[in-house]
C-alpha atoms as a PDB file:
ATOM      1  CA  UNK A   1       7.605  33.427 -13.094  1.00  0.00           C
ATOM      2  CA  UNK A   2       4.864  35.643 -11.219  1.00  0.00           C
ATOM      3  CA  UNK A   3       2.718  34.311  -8.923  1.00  0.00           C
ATOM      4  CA  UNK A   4      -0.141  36.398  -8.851  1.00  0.00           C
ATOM      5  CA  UNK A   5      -3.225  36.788 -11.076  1.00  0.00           C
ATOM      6  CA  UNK A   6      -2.350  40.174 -11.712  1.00  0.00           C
ATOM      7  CA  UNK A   7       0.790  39.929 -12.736  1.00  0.00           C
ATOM      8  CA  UNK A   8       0.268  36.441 -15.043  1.00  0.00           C
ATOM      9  CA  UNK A   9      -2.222  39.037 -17.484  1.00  0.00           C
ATOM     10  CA  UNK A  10       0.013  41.692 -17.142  1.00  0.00           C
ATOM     11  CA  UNK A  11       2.714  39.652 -18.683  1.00  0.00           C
ATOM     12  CA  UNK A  12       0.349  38.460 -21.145  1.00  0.00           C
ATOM     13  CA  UNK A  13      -0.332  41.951 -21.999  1.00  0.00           C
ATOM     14  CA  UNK A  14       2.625  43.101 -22.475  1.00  0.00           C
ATOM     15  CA  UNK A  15       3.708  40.295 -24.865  1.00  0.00           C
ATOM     16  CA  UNK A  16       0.518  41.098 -27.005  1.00  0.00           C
ATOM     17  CA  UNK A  17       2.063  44.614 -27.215  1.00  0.00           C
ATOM     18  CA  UNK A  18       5.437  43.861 -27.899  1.00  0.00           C
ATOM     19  CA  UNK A  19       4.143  41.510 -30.782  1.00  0.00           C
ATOM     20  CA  UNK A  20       2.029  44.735 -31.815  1.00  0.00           C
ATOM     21  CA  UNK A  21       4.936  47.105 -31.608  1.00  0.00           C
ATOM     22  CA  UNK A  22       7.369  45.056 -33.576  1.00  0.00           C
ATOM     23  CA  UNK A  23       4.939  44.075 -35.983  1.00  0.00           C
ATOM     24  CA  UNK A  24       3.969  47.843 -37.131  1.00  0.00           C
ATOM     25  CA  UNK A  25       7.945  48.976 -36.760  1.00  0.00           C
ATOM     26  CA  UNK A  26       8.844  46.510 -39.295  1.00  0.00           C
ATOM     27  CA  UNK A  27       6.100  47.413 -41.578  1.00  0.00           C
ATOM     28  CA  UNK A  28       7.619  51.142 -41.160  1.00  0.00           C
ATOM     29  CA  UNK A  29      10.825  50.244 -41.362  1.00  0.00           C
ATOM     30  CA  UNK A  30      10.079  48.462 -44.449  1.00  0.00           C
ATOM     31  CA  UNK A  31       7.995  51.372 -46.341  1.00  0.00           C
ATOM     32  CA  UNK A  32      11.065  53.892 -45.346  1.00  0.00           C
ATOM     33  CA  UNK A  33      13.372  51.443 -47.255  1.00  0.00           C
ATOM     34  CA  UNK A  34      11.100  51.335 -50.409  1.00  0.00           C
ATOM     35  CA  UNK A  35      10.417  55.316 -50.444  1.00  0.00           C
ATOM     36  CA  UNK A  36      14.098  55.408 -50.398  1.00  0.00           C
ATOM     37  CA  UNK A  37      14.618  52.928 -53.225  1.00  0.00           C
ATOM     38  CA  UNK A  38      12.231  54.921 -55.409  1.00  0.00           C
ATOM     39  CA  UNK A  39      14.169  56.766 -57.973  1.00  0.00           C
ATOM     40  CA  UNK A  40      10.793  58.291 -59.701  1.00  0.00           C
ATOM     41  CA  UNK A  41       9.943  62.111 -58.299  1.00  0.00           C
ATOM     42  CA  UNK A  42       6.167  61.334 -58.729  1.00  0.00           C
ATOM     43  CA  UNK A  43       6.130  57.818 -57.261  1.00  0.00           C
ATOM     44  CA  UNK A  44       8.063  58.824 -54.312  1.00  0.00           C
ATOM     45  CA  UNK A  45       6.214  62.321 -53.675  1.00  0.00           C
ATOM     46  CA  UNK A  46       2.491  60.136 -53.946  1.00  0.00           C
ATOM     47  CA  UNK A  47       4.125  57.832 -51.044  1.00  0.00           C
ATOM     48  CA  UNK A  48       5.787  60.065 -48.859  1.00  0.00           C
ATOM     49  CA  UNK A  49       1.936  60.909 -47.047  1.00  0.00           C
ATOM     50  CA  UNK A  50       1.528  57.349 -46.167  1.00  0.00           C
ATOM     51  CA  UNK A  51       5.161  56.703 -44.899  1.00  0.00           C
ATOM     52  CA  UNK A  52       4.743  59.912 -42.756  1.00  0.00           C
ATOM     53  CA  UNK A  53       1.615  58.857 -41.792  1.00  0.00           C
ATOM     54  CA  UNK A  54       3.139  55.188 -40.056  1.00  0.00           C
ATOM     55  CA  UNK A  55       5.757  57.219 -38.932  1.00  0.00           C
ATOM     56  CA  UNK A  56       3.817  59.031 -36.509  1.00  0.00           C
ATOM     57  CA  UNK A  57       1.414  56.613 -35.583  1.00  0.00           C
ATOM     58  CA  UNK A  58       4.570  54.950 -34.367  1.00  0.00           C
ATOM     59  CA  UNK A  59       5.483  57.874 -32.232  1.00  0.00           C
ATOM     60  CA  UNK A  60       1.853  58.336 -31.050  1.00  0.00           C
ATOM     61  CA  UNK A  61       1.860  54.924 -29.384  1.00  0.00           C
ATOM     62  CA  UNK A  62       5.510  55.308 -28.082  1.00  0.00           C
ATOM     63  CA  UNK A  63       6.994  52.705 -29.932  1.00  0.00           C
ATOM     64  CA  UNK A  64       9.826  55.348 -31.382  1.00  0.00           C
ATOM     65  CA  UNK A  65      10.293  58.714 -29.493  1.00  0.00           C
ATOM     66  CA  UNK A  66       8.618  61.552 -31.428  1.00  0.00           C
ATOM     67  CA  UNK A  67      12.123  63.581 -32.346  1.00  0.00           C
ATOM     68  CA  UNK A  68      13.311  60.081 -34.107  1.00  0.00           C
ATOM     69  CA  UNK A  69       9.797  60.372 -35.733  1.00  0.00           C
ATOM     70  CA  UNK A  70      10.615  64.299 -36.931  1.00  0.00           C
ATOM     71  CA  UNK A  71      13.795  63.585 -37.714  1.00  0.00           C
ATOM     72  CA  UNK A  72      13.136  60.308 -40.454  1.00  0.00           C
ATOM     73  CA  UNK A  73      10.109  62.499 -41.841  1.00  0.00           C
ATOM     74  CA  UNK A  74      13.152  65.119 -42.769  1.00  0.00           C
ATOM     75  CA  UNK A  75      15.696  62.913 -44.252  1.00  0.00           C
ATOM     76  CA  UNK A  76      12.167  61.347 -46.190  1.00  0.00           C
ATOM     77  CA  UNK A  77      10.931  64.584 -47.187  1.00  0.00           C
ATOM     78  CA  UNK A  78      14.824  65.955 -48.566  1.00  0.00           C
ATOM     79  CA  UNK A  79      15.337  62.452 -50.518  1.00  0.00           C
ATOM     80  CA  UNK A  80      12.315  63.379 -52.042  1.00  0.00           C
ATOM     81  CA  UNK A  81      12.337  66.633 -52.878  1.00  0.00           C
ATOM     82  CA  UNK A  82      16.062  66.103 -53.883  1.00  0.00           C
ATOM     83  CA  UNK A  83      14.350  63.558 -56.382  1.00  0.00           C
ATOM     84  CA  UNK A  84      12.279  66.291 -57.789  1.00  0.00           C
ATOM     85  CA  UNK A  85      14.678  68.822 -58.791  1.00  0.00           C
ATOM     86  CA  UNK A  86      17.211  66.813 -60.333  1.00  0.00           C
END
C-alpha cells in the first residue's frame, strides 16, 4: 500500500472514478440493450437521441474510445432505421 499522502488520495481518487465509470457504462450498456429490444419504429426512433447522447458522454470522459462510440451509434442508428422501413 502507498506510503505517501499523495499517493493515499490519489488512490482514493481513482476508486471514486472507477465507481463513476462503471456506474454510467452499465447504465449505457443497459439503454443499448432496451433500444435494441424495441420492436416499435416510433418508440425506438424517440430513444435513439438519448442512447446516442450516453454514448458519447462515455467517449468524452474516456471511459470507451470514441471509434467504439461511432461505431455502436451505427449499428443503433441501422436497427432503427431497419425498424422503420419494414
Amino acid at each position: 500500500m502507498a506510503n505517501h499522502k499523495a499517493t493515499k488520495k490519489d488512490v482514493r481518487q481513482s476508486a471514486k472514478r472507477n465507481a463513476r465509470n462503471r456506474y454510467y457504462g452499465k447504465t449505457t450498456r443497459n439503454a443499448i440493450r432496451d433500444i435494441r429490444a424495441i420492436e416499435e419504429p416510433a418508440a425506438a426512433s424517440e430513444k435513439l437521441p438519448s442512447v446516442a447522447s450516453m454514448i458519447d458522454k462515455l467517449a468524452r470522459r474516456g471511459t470507451i474510445h470514441k471509434n467504439k462510440a461511432s461505431n455502436l451509434k451505427r449499428k443503433l442508428a441501422l436497427r432503427v432505421n431497419a425498424l422503420a422501413t419494414k
